[in-house]
Protein backbone atom coordinates (compact mmCIF):
# COMPACT_ATOMS: atom_id res chain seq x y z
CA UNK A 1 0.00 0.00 0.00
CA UNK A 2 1.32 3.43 -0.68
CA UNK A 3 0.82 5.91 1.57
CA UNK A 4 0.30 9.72 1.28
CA UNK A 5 3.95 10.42 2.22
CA UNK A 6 4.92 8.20 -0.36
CA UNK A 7 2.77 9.73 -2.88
CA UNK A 8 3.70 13.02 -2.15
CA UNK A 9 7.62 11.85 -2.39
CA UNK A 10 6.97 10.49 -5.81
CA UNK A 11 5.38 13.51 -7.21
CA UNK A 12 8.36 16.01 -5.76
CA UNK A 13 10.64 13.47 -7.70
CA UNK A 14 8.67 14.04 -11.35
CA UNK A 15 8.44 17.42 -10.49
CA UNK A 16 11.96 18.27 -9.62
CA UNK A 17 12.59 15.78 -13.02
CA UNK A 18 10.33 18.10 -15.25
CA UNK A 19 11.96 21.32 -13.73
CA UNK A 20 15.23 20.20 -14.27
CA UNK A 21 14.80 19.25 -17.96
CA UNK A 22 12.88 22.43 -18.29
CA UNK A 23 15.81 24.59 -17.58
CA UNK A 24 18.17 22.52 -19.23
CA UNK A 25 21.47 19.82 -18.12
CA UNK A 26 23.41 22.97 -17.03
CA UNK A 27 21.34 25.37 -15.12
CA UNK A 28 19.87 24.68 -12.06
CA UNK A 29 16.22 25.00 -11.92
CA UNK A 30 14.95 28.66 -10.91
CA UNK A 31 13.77 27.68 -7.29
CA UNK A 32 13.94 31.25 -6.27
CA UNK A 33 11.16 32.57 -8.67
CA UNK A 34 8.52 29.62 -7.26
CA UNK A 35 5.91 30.23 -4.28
CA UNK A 36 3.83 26.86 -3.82
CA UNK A 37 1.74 25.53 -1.53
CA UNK A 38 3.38 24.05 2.18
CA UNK A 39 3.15 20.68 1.96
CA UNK A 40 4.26 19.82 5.42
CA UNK A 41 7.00 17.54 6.58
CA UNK A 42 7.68 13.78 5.12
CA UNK A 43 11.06 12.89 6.81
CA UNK A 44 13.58 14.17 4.62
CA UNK A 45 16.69 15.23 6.51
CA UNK A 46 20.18 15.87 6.13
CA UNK A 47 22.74 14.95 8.41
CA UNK A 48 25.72 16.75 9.81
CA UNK A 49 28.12 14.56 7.34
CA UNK A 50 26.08 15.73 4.61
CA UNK A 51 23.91 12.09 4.01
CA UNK A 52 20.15 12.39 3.23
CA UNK A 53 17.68 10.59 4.69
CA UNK A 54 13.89 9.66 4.13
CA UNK A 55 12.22 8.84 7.32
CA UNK A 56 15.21 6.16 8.89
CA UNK A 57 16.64 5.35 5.72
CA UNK A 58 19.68 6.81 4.03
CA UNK A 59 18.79 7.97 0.08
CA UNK A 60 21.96 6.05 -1.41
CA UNK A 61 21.19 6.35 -4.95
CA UNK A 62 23.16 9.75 -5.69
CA UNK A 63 21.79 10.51 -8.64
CA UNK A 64 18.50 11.26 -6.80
CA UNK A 65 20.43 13.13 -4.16
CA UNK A 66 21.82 15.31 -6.69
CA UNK A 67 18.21 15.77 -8.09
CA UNK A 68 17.25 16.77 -4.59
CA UNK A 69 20.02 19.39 -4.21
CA UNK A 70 19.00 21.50 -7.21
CA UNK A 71 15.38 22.33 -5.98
CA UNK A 72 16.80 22.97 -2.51
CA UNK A 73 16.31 26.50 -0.73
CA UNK A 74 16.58 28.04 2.02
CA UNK A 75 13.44 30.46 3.33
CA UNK A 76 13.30 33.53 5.47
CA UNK A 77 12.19 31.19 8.09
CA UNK A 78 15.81 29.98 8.25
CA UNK A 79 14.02 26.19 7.37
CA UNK A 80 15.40 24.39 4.51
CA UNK A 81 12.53 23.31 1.61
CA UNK A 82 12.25 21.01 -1.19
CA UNK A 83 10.58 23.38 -3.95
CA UNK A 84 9.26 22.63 -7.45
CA UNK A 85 6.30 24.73 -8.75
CA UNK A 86 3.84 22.50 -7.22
CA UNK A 87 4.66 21.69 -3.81
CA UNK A 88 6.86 22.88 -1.10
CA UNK A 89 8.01 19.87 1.80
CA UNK A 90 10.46 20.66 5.17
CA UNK A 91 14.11 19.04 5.16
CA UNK A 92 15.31 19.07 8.38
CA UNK A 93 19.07 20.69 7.93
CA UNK A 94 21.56 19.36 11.13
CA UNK A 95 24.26 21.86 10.42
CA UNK A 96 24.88 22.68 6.43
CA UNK A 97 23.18 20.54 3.49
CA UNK A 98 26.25 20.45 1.51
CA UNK A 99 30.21 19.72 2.41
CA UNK A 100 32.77 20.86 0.41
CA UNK A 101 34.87 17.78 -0.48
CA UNK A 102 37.51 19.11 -3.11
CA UNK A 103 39.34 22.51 -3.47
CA UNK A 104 41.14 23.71 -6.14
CA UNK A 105 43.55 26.62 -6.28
CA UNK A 106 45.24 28.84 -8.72
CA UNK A 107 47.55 31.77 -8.41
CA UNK A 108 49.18 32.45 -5.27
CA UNK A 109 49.06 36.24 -3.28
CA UNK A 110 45.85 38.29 -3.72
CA UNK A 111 45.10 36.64 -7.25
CA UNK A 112 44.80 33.58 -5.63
CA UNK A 113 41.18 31.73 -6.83
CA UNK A 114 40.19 29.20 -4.03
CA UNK A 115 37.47 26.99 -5.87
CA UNK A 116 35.57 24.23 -3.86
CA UNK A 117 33.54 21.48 -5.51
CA UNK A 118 30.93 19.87 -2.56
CA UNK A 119 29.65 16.57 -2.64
CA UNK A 120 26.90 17.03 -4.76
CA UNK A 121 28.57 18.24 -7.66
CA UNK A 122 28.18 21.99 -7.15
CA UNK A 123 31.04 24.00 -7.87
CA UNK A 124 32.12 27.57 -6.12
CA UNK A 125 34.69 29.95 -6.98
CA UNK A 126 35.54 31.76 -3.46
CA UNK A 127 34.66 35.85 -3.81
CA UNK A 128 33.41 38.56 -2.55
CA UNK A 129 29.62 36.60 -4.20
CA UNK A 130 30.43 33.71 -2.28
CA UNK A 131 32.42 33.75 1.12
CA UNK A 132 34.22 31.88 3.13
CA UNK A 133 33.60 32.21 6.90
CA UNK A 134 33.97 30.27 10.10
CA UNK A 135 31.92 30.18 13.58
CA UNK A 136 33.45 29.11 16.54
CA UNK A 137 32.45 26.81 19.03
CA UNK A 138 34.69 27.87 21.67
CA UNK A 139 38.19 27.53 20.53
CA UNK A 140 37.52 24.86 17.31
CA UNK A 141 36.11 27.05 14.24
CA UNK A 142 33.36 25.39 11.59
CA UNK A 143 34.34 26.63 8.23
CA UNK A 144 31.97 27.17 5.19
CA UNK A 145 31.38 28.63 1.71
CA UNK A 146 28.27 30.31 0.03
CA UNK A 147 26.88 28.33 -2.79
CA UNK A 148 24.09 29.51 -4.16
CA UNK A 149 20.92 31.41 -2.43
CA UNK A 150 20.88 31.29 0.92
CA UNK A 151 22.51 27.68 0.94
CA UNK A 152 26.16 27.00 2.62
CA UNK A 153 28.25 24.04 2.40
CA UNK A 154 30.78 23.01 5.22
CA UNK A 155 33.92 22.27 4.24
CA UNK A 156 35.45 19.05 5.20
CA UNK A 157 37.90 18.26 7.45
CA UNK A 158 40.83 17.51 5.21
CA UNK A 159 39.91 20.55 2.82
CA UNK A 160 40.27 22.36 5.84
CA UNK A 161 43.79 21.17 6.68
CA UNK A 162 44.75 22.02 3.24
CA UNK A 163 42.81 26.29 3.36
CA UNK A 164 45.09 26.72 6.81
CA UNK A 165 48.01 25.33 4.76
CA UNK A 166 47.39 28.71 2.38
CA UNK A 167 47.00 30.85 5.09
CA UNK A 168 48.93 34.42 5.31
CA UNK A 169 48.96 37.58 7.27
CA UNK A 170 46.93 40.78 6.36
CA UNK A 171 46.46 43.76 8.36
CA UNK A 172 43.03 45.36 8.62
CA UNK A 173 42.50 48.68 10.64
CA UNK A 174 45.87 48.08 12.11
CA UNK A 175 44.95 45.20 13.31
CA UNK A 176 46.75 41.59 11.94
CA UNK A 177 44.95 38.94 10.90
CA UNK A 178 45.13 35.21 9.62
CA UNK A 179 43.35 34.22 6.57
CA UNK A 180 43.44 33.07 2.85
CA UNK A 181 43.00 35.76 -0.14
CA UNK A 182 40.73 34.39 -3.35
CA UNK A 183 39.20 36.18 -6.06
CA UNK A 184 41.15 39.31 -4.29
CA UNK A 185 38.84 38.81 -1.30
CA UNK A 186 40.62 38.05 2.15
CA UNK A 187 38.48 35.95 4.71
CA UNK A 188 40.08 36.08 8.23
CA UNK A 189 39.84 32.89 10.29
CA UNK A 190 41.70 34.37 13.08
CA UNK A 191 43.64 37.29 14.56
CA UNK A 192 47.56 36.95 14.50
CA UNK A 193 47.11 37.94 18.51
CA UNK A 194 44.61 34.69 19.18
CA UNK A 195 46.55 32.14 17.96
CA UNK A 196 48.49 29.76 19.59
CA UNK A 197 52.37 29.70 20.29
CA UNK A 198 52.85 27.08 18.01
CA UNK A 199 52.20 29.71 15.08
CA UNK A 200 54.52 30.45 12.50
C-alpha cells in the first residue's frame, strides 16, 4: 500500500525531473522565482556529514540526491525546503546541506582563486559573491562557503587542513589577521594575537 507520504515523495521526484529538464542539463532550476503551496513535513533530513535521509533510511542512490540538491532552498524562516512549482516539503538541515569535499587553487598572493567542488557536484569559486567564513564553538572554528541562495556548504575536514596550509597575514585597521585571499577577497579565520604559540 502506498501511503500519502509516499505519494507526495513520488510527485516532488517528477516534479523536480520536469523542472530540471525544463531549464536545461546545465542550469539549475529557478527555485527562487517559485511560491507553492506548504506541503508539510515527510522525513527528509540531512545529516551533519552531509547524508540524506527519508524517514530512517539513508537515500543512497546519488543521482537522486543530486536531483534533490537543485530544488533545494533556504526560506526567510531559516528552514530548509524542497521546492518545485507544485509543492513545497520541510528538510530538516543538522548543520549545512552540503560539504565541500575538493578545493582547487590557482595563483598564489591576492590573485589567488580558491574553488571548492561539494559533494553534490556543485562547484564555487571563493569571492566577494560567495564567502568563506567560520563560527566558533569555543576555541575549534566550523568553516563554510556560500553556494548559491541562501545555501552554505561546510567544508570538510581535510579541505580544511589544506585552506590553513594557504593561510597568510593581512592587516586590517591596524589590526593583523590570519586568513586566505581568493578572487582578491581576504576571509580572516583568526587574529595573529589569538593564535596559539605554536604559530609560524
Amino acid at each position: 500500500m502506498v501511503t500519502m507520504t509516499e505519494n507526495t515523495l513520488q510527485n516532488v521526484i517528477k516534479s523536480a525531473e520536469k523542472a530540471g529538464h525544463a531549464s536545461g542539463h546545465t542550469s539549475l532550476p529557478p527555485v527562487e522565482d517559485w511560491d507553492p503551496p506548504y506541503c508539510g513535513d515527510i522525513g527528509m533530513r540531512i545529516k551533519r556529514d552531509g547524508t540524506w535521509f527519508y524517514g530512517d533510511s539513508p537515500i543512497g542512490r546519488d543521482k537522486l540526491v543530486r536531483l534533490f540538491s537543485t530544488i533545494l532552498r533556504r526560506d526567510e524562516d531559516e528552514q530548509y525546503y524542497l521546492v518545485t512549482p507544485v509543492e513545497k516539503i520541510l528538510v530538516t538541515v543538522e548543520d549545512a546541506p552540503f560539504i565541500a569535499t575538493q578545493m582547487d587553487v590557482t595563483g598564489e598572493g591576492t590573485t589567488q582563486k580558491i574553488t571548492f567542488t561539494t559533494n553534490v557536484g556543485d562547484v564555487c569559486l571563493a569571492g566577494s559573491k560567495l564567502p568563506i567564513y567560520f563560527e566558533f564553538e569555543g576555541d575549534q572554528p566550523s568553516p563554510y562557503v556560500h553556494v548559491r541562495g541562501k545555501l552554505r556548504a561546510k567544508i570538510a575536514r581535510p579541505v580544511f587542513y589544506r585552506l590553513v596550509d594557504l593561510a597568510v597575514t593581512n592587516q586590517e585597521n591596524g589590526v593583523d589577521y590570519f586568513g586566505v585571499w581568493s578572487e582578491g577577497a581576504f576571509f580572516s579565520m583568526s587574529r595573529v594575537d589569538k593564535l596559539g604559540p605554536d604559530y609560524g
